[in-house]
C-alpha atoms as a PDB file:
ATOM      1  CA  UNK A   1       0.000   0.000   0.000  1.00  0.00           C
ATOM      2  CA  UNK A   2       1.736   3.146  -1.198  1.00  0.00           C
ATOM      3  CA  UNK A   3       1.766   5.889   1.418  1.00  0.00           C
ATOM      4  CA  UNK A   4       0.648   9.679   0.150  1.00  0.00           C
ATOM      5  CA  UNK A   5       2.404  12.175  -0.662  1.00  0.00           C
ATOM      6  CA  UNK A   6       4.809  14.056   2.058  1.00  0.00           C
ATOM      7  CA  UNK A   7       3.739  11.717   4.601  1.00  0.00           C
ATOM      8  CA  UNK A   8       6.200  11.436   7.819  1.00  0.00           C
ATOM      9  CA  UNK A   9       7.207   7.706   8.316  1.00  0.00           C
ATOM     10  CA  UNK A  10       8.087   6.574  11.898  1.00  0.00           C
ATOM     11  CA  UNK A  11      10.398   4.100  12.237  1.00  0.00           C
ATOM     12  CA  UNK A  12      12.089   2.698  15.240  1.00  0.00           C
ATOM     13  CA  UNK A  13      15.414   4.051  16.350  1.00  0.00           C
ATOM     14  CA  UNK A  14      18.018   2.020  15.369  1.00  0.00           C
ATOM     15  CA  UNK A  15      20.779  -0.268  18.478  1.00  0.00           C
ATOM     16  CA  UNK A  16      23.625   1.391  19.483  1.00  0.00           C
ATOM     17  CA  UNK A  17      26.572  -0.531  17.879  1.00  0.00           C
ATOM     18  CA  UNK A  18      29.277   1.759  18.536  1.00  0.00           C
ATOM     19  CA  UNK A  19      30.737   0.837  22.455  1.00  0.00           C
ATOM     20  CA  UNK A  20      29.945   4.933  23.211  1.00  0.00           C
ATOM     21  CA  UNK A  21      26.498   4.556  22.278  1.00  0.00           C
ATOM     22  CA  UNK A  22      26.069   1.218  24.107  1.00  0.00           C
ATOM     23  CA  UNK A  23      27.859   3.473  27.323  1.00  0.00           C
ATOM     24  CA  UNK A  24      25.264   6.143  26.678  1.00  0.00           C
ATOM     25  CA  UNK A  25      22.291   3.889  26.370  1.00  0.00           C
ATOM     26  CA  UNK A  26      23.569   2.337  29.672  1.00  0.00           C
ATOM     27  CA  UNK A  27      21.640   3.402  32.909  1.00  0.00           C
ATOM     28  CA  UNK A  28      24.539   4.987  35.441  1.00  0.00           C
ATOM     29  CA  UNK A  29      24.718   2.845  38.626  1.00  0.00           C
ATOM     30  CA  UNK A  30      25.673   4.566  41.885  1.00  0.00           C
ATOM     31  CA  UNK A  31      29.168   3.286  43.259  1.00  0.00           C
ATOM     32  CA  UNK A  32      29.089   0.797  45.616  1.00  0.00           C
ATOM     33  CA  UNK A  33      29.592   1.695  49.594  1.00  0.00           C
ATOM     34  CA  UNK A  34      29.716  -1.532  51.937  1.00  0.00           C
ATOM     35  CA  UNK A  35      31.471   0.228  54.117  1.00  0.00           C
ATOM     36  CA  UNK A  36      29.204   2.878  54.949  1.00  0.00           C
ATOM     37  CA  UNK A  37      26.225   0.416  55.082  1.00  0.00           C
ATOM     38  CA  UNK A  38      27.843  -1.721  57.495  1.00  0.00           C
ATOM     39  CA  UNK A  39      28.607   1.429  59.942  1.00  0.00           C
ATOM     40  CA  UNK A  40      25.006   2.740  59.725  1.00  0.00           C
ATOM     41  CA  UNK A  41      24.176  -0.682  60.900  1.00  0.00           C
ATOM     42  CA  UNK A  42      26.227  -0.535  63.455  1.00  0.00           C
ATOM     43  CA  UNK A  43      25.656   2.991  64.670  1.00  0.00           C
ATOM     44  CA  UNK A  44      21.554   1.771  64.660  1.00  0.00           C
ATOM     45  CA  UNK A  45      22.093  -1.165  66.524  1.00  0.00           C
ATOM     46  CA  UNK A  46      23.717   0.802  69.560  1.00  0.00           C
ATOM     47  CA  UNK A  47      21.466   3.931  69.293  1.00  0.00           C
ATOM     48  CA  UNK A  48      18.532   1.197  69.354  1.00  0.00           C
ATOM     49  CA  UNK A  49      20.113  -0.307  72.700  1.00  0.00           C
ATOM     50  CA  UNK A  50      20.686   2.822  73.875  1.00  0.00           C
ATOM     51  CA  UNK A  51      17.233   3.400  73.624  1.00  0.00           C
ATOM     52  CA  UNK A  52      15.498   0.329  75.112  1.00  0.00           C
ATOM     53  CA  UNK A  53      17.907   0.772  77.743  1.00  0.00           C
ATOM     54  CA  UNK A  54      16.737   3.944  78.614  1.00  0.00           C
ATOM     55  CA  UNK A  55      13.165   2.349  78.419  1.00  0.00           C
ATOM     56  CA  UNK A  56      13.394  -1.370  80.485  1.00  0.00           C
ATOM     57  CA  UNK A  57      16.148   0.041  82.933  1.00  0.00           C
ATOM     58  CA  UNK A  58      13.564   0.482  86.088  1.00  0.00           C
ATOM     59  CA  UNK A  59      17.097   2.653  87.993  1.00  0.00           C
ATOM     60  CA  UNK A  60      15.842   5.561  85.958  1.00  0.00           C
ATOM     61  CA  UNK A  61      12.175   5.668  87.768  1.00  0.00           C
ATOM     62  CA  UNK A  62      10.258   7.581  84.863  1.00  0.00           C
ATOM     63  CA  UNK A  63       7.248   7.449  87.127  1.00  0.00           C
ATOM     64  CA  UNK A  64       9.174   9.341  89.678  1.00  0.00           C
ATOM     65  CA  UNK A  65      10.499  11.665  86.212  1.00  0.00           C
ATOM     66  CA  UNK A  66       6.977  12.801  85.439  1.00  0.00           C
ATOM     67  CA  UNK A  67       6.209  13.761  88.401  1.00  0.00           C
ATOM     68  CA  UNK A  68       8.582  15.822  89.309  1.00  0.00           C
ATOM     69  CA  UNK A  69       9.199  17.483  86.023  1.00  0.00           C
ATOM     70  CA  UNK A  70       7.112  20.398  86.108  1.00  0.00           C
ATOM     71  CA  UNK A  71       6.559  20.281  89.581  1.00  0.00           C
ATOM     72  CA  UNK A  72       6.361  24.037  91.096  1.00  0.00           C
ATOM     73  CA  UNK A  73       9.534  23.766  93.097  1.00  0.00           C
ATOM     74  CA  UNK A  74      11.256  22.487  90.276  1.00  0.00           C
ATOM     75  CA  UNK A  75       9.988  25.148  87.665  1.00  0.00           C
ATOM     76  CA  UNK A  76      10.868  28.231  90.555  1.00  0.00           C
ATOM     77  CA  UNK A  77      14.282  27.184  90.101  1.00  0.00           C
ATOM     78  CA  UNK A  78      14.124  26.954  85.955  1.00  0.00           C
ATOM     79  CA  UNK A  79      12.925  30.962  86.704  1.00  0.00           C
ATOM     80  CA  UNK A  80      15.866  31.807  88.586  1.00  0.00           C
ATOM     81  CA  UNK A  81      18.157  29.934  86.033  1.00  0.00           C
ATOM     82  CA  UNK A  82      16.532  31.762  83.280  1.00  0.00           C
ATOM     83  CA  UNK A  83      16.780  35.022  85.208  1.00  0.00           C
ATOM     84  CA  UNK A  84      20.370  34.668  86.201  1.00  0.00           C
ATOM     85  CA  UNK A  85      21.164  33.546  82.479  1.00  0.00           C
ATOM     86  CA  UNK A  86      19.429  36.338  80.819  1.00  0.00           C
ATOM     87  CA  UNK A  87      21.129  38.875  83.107  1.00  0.00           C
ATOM     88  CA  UNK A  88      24.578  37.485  82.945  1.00  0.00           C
ATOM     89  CA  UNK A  89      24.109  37.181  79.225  1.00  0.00           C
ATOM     90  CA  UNK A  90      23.639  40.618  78.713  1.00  0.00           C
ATOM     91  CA  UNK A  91      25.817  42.971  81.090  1.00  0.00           C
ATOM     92  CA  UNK A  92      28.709  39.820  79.770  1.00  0.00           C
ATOM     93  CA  UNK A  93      28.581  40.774  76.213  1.00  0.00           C
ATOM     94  CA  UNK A  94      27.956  44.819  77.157  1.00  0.00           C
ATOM     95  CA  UNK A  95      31.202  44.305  78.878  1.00  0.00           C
ATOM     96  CA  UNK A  96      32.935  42.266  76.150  1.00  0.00           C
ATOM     97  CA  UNK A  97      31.933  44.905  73.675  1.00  0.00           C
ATOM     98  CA  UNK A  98      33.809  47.660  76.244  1.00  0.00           C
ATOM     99  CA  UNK A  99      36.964  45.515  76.876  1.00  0.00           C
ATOM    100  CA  UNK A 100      37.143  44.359  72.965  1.00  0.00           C
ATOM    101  CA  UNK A 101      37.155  47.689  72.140  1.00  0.00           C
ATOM    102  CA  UNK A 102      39.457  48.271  74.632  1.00  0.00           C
ATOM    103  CA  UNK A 103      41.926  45.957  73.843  1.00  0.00           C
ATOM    104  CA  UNK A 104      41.762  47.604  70.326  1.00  0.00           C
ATOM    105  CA  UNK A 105      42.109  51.241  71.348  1.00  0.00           C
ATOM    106  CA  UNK A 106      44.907  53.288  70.678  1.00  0.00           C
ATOM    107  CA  UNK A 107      45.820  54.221  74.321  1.00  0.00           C
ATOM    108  CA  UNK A 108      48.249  51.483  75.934  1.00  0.00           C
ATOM    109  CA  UNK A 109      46.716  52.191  79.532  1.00  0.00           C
ATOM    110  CA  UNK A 110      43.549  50.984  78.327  1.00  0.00           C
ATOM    111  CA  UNK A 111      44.749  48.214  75.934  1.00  0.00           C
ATOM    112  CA  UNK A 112      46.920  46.990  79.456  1.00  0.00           C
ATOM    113  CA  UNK A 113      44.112  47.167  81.710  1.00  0.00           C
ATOM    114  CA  UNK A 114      41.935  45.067  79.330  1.00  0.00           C
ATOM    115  CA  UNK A 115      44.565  42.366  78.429  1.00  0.00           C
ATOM    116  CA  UNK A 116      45.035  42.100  82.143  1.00  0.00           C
ATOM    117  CA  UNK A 117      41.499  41.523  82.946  1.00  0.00           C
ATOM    118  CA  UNK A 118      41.066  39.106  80.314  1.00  0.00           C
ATOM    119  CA  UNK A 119      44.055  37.082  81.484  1.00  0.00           C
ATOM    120  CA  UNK A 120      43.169  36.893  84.783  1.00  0.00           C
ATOM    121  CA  UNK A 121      39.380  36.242  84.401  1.00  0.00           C
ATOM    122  CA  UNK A 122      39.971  33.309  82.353  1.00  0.00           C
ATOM    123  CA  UNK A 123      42.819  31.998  84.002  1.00  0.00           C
ATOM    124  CA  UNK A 124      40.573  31.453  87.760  1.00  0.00           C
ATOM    125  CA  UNK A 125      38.292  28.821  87.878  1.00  0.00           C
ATOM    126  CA  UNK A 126      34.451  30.075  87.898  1.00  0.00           C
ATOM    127  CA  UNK A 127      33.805  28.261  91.262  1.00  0.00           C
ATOM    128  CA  UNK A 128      36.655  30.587  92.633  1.00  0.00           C
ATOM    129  CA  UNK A 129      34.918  33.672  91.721  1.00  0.00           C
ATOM    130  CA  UNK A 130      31.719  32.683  93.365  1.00  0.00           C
ATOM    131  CA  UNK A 131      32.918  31.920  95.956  1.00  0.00           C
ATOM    132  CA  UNK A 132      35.236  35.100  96.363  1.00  0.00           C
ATOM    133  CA  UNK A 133      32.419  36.886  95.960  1.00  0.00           C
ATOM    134  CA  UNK A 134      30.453  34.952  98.570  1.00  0.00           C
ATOM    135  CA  UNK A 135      32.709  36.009 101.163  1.00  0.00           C
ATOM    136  CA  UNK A 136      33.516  39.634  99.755  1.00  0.00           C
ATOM    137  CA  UNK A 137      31.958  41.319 103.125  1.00  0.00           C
ATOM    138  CA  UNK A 138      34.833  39.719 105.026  1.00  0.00           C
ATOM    139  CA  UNK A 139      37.329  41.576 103.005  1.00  0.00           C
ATOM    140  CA  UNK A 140      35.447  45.012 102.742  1.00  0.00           C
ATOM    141  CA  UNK A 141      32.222  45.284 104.973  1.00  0.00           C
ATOM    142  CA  UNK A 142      31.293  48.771 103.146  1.00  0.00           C
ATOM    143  CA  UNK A 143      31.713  50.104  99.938  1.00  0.00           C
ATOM    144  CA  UNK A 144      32.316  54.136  99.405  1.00  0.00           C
ATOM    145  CA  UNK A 145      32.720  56.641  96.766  1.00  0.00           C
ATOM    146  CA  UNK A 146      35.110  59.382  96.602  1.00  0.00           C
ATOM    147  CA  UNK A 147      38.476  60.831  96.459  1.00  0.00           C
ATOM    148  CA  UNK A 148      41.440  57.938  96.806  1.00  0.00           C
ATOM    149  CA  UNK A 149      43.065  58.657  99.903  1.00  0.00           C
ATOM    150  CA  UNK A 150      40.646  61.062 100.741  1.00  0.00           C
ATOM    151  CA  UNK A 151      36.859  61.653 101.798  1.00  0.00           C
ATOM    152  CA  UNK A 152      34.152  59.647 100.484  1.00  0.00           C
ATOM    153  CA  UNK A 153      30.935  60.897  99.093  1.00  0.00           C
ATOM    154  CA  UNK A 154      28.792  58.081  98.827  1.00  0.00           C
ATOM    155  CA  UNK A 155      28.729  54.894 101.521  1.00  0.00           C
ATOM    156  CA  UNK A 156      27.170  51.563 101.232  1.00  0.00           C
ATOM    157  CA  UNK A 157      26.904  48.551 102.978  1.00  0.00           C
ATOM    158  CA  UNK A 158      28.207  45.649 101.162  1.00  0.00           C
ATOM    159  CA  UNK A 159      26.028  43.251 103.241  1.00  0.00           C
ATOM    160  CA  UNK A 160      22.604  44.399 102.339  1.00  0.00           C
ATOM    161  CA  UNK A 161      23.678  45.377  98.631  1.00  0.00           C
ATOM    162  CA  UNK A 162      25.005  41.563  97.809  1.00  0.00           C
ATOM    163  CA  UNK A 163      22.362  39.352  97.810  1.00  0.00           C
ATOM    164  CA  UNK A 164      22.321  36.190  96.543  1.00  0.00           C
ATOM    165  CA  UNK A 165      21.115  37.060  93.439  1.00  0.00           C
ATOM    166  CA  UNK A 166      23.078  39.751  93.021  1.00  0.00           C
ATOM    167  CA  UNK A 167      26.455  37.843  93.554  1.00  0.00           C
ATOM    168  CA  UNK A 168      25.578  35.041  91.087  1.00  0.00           C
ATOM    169  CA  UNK A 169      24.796  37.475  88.376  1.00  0.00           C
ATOM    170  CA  UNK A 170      28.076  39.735  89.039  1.00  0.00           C
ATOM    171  CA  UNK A 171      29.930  36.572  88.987  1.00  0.00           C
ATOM    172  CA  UNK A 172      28.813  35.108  86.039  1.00  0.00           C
ATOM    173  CA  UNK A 173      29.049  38.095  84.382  1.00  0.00           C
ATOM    174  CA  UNK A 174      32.532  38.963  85.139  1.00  0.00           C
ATOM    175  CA  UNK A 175      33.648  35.744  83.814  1.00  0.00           C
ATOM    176  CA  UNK A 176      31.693  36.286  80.840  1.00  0.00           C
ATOM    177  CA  UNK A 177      32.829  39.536  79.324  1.00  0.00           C
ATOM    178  CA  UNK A 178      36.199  37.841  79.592  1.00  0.00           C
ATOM    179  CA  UNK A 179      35.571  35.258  77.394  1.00  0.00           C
ATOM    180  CA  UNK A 180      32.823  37.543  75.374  1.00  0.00           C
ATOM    181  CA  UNK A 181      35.602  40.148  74.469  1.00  0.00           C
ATOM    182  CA  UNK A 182      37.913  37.612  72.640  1.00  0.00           C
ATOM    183  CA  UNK A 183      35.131  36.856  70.865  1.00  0.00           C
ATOM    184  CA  UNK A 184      33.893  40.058  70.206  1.00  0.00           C
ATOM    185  CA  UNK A 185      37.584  41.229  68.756  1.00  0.00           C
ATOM    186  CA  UNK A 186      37.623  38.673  66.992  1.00  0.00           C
ATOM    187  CA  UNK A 187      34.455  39.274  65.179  1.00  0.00           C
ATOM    188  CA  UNK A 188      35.783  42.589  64.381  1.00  0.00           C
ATOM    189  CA  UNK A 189      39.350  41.768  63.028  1.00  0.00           C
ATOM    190  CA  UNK A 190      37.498  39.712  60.897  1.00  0.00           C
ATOM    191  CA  UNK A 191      35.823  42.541  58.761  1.00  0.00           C
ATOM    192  CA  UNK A 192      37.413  43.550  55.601  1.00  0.00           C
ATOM    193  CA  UNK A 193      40.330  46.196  56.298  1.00  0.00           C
ATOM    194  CA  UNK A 194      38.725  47.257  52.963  1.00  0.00           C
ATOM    195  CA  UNK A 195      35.303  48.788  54.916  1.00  0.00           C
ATOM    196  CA  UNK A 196      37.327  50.481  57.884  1.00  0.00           C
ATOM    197  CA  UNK A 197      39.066  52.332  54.324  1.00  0.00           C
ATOM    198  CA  UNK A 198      35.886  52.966  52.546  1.00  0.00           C
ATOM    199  CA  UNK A 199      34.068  54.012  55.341  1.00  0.00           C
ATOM    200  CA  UNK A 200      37.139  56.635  56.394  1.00  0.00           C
ATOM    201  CA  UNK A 201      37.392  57.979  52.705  1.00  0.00           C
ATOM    202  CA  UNK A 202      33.693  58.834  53.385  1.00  0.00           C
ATOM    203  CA  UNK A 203      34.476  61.084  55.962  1.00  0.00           C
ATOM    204  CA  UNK A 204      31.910  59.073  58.483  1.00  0.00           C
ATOM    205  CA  UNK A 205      32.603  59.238  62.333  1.00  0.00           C
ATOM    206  CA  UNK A 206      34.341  56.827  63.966  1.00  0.00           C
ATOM    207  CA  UNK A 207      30.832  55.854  65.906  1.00  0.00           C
ATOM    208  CA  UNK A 208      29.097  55.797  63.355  1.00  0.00           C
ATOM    209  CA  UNK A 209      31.376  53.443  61.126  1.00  0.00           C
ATOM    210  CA  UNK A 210      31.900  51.082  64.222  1.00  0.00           C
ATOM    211  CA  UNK A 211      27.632  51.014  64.711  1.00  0.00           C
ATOM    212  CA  UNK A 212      26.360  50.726  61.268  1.00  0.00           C
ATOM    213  CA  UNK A 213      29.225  49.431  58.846  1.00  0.00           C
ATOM    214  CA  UNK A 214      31.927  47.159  61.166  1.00  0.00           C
ATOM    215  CA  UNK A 215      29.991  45.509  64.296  1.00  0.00           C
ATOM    216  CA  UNK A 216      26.765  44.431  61.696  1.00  0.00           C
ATOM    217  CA  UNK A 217      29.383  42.372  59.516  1.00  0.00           C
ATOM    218  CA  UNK A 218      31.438  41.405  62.414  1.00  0.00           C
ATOM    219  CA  UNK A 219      27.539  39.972  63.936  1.00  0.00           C
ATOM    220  CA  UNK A 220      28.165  37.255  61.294  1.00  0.00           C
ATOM    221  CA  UNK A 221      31.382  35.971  62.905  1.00  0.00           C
ATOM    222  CA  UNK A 222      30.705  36.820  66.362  1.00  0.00           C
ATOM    223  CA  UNK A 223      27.039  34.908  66.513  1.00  0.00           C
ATOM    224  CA  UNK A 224      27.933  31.260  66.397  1.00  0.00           C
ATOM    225  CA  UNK A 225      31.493  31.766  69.173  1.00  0.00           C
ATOM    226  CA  UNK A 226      29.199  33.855  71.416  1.00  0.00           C
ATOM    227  CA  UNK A 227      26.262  31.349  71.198  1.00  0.00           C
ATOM    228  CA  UNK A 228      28.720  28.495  71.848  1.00  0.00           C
ATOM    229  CA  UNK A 229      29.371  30.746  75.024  1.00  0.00           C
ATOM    230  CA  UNK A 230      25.438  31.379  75.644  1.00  0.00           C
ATOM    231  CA  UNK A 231      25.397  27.711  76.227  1.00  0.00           C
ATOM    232  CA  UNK A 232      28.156  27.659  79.091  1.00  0.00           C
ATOM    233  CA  UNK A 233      26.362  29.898  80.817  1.00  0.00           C
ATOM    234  CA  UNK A 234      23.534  27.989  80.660  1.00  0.00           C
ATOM    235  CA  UNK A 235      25.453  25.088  82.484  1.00  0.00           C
ATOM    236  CA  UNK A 236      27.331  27.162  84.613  1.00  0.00           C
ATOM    237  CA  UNK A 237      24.535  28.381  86.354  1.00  0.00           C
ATOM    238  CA  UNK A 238      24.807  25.364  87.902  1.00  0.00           C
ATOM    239  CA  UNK A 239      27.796  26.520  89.977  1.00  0.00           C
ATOM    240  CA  UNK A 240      25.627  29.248  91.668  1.00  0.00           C
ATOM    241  CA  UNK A 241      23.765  26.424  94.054  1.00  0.00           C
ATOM    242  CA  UNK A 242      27.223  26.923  95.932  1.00  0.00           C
ATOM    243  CA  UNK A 243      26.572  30.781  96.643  1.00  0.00           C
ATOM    244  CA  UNK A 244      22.952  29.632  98.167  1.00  0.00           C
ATOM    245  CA  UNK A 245      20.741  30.669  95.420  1.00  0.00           C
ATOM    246  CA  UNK A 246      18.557  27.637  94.528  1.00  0.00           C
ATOM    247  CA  UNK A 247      18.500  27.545  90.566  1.00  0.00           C
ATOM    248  CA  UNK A 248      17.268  24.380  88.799  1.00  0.00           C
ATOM    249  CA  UNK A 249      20.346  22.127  89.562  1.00  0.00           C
ATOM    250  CA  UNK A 250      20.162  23.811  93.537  1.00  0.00           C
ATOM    251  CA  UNK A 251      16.660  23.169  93.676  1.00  0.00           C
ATOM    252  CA  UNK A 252      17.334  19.441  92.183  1.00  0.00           C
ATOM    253  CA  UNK A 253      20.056  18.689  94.753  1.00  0.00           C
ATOM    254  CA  UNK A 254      18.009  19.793  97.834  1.00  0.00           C
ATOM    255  CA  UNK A 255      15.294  17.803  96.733  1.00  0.00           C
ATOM    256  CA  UNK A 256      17.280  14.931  96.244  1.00  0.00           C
ATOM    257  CA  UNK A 257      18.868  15.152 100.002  1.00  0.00           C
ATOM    258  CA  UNK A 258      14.998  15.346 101.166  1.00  0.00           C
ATOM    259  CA  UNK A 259      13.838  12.340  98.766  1.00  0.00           C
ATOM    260  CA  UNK A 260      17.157  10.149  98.879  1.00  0.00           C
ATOM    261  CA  UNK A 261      15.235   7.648  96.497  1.00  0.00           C
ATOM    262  CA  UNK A 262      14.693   9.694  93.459  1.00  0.00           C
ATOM    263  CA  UNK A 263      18.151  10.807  93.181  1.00  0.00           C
ATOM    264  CA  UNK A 264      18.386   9.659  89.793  1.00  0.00           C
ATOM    265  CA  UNK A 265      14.708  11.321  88.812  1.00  0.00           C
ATOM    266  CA  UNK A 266      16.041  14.020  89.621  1.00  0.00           C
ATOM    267  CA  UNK A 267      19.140  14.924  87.785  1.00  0.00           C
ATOM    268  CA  UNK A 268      17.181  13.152  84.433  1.00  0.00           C
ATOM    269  CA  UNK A 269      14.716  15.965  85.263  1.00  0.00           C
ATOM    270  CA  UNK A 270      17.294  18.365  85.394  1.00  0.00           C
ATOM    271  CA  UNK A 271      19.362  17.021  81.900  1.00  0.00           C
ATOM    272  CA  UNK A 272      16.113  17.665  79.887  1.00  0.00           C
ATOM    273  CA  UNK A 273      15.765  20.856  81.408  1.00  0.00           C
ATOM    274  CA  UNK A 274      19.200  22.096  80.339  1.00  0.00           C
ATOM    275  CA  UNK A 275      18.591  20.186  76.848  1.00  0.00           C
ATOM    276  CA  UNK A 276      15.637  21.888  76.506  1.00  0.00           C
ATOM    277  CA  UNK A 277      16.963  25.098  76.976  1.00  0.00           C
ATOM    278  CA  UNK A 278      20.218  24.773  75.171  1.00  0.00           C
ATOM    279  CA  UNK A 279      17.963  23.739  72.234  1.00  0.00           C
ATOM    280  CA  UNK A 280      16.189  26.888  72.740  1.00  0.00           C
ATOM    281  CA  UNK A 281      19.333  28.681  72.079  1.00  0.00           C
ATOM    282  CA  UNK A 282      20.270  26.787  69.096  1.00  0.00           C
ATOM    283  CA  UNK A 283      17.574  27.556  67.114  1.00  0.00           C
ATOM    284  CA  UNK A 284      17.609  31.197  68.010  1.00  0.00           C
ATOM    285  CA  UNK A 285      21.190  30.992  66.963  1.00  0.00           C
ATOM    286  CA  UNK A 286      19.936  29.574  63.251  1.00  0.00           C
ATOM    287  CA  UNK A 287      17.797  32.388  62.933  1.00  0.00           C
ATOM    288  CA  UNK A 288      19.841  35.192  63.729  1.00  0.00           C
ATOM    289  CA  UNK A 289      23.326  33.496  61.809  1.00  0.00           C
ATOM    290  CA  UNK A 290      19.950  33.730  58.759  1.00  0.00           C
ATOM    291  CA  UNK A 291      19.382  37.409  59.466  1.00  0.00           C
ATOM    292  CA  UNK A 292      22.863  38.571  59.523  1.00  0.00           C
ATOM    293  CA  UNK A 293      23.738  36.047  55.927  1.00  0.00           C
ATOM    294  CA  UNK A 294      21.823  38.633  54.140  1.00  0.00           C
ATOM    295  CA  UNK A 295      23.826  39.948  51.494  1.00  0.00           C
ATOM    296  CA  UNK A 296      27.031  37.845  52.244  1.00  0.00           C
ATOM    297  CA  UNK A 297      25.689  34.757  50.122  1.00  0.00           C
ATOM    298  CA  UNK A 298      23.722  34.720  47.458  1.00  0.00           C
ATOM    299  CA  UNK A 299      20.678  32.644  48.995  1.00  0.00           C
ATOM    300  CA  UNK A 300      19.590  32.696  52.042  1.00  0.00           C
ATOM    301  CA  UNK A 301      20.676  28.550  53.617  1.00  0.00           C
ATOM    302  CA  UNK A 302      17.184  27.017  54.120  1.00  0.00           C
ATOM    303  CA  UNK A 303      14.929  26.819  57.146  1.00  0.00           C
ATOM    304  CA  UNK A 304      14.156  23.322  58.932  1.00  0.00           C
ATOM    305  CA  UNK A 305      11.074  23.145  57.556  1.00  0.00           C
ATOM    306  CA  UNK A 306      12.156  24.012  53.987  1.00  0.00           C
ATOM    307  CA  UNK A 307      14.799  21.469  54.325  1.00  0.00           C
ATOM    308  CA  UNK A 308      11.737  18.567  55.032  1.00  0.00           C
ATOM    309  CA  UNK A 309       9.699  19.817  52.151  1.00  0.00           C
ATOM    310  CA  UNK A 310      12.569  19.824  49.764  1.00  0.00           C
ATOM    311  CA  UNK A 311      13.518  16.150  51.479  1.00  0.00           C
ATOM    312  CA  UNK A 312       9.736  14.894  50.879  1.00  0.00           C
ATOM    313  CA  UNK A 313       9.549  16.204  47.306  1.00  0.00           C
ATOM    314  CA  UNK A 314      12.965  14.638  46.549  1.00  0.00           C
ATOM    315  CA  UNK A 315      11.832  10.994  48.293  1.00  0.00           C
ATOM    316  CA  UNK A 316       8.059  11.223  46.050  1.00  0.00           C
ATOM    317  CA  UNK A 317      10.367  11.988  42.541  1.00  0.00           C
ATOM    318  CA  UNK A 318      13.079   8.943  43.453  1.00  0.00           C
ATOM    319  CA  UNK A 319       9.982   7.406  44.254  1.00  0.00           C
ATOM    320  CA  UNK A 320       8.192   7.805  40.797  1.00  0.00           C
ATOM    321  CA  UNK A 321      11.360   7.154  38.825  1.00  0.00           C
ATOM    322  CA  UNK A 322      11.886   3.660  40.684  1.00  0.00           C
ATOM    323  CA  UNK A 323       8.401   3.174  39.681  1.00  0.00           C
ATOM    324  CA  UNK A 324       8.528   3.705  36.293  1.00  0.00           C
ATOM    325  CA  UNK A 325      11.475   1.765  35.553  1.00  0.00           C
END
């Protein structure tokens, strides 16, 4: 039967003969990883131990865990951990920001004064501090204001003024902004000698560079070493139980002398606590590392729930290719 005129046959594509077409025509099979296999198996079998450990072990007392988990003596002292964190957090990195600046200043008195403070701050255990502070009132039962070596203006008793509260936050502070100012320097070395050059050949004050040109890109540095810090402090709050303020771990270990028994309870109630709030942290810490990306990289790294929708929609395409092959 003779086909009509400009008709379009179809015909079937002919084999690859050539070895590069057979290559081509070949489906590309992923390499081959025993290795890695075998240690995921591994690394599931203890996490799954781990686990049912955790579960069937009746030492850990879960009954005794829920109850005392957001029981109100337990969640006064998560307040006081909280409060102490969030003040020691601040006046730490205010005073970081002062002594990295400091450090960086022109004047030698100053730069001496700041390296000193920073050496010796790191170099004495926190317990030492507390504790030093604790007992402050032996050493100097008031505090005054005035002239040195001469009259004083303004008096005040050192007893009534250091309260528990008071002493834990100083402390922890203190310590912080020694550790905060390294960090804090180092967030600013780390900007471009380039802006410091652009912004001078503008003319702008030296405020006004430092505010709205060097400390927003040196953010982007300084965020993840100063949350790492954030997180310390977190635990060390731990240490002010010893200066007789009753934070979460203080208000665990008093309870634990009254109720020898649920010892163990106890310091699980604690861990979550502290994992809790450490998580807390961390996820700030994602979002403000997010906010301060802007304009360094040219997208924005994904959220955690971007990253499971673009994991879904990746697992329902393998899914429909597997399928249709």
């Amino acid at each position: 039967m003779s086909e009509p005129p400009g008709a379009v046959t179809l015909t079937e594509a002919p084999a690859p003969d050539t070895p590069s077409e057979k290559l081509t025509a070949q489906r590309v099979q992923p390499l081959r990883r025993p290795g890695r296999w075998i240690a995921t198996a591994v690394v599931l079998v203890l996490v799954a131990q781990f686990a049912h450990g955790l579960v069937s072990n009746p030492f850990y007392q879960w009954d005794r865990f829920g109850y005392w988990f957001l029981r109100p003596v337990i969640l006064d002292g998560l307040l006081i951990t909280l409060e102490v964190t969030a003040y020691s957090a601040m006046l730490g990195l205010l005073g970081g920001i002062l002594l990295a600046l400091a450090r960086l200043s022109r004047s030698p008195v100053l730069r001496a004064v700041s390296w000193t403070y920073v050496w010796a701050l790191r170099s004495v255990p926190l317990i030492v501090v507390l504790l030093f502070l604790y007992n402050f009132s032996a050493l100097y039962q008031t505090l005054s204001l005035g002239v040195p070596f001469g009259p004083a203006f303004l008096t005040f008793d050192e007893s009534r003024l250091a309260t528990d509260m008071v002493i834990a936050v100083v402390g922890l502070s203190l310590n912080e902004a020694a550790y905060a100012a390294e960090v804090v320097r180092g967030g600013i070395l780390s900007v471009d000698q380039g802006q410091h050059e652009a912004a001078a050949a503008l003319g702008l004050p030296k405020g006004y560079q430092f505010r709205k040109i060097v400390f927003p890109q040196a953010l982007r540095s300084i965020t993840p070493n100063y949350v790492n810090q954030l997180i310390g402090l977190v635990k060390a709050t731990s240490l002010v139980f010893y200066v007789s303020l009753l934070d979460l771990f203080g208000t665990a270990q008093t309870m634990g002398a009254t109720y020898p028994g649920d010892i163990v309870p106890l310091l699980l109630v604690v861990t979550v606590w502290y994992l809790i709030l450490t998580s807390l942290v961390s996820v700030v810490q994602f979002y403000v590392e997010r906010y301060y990306a802007r304009g360094a990289t040219r997208a924005l790294p994904p959220t955690p729930l971007q990253k499971v929708r673009t994991g879904l929609t990746d697992l329902r395409a393998r899914i429909r290719r597997e399928a249709a092959v």
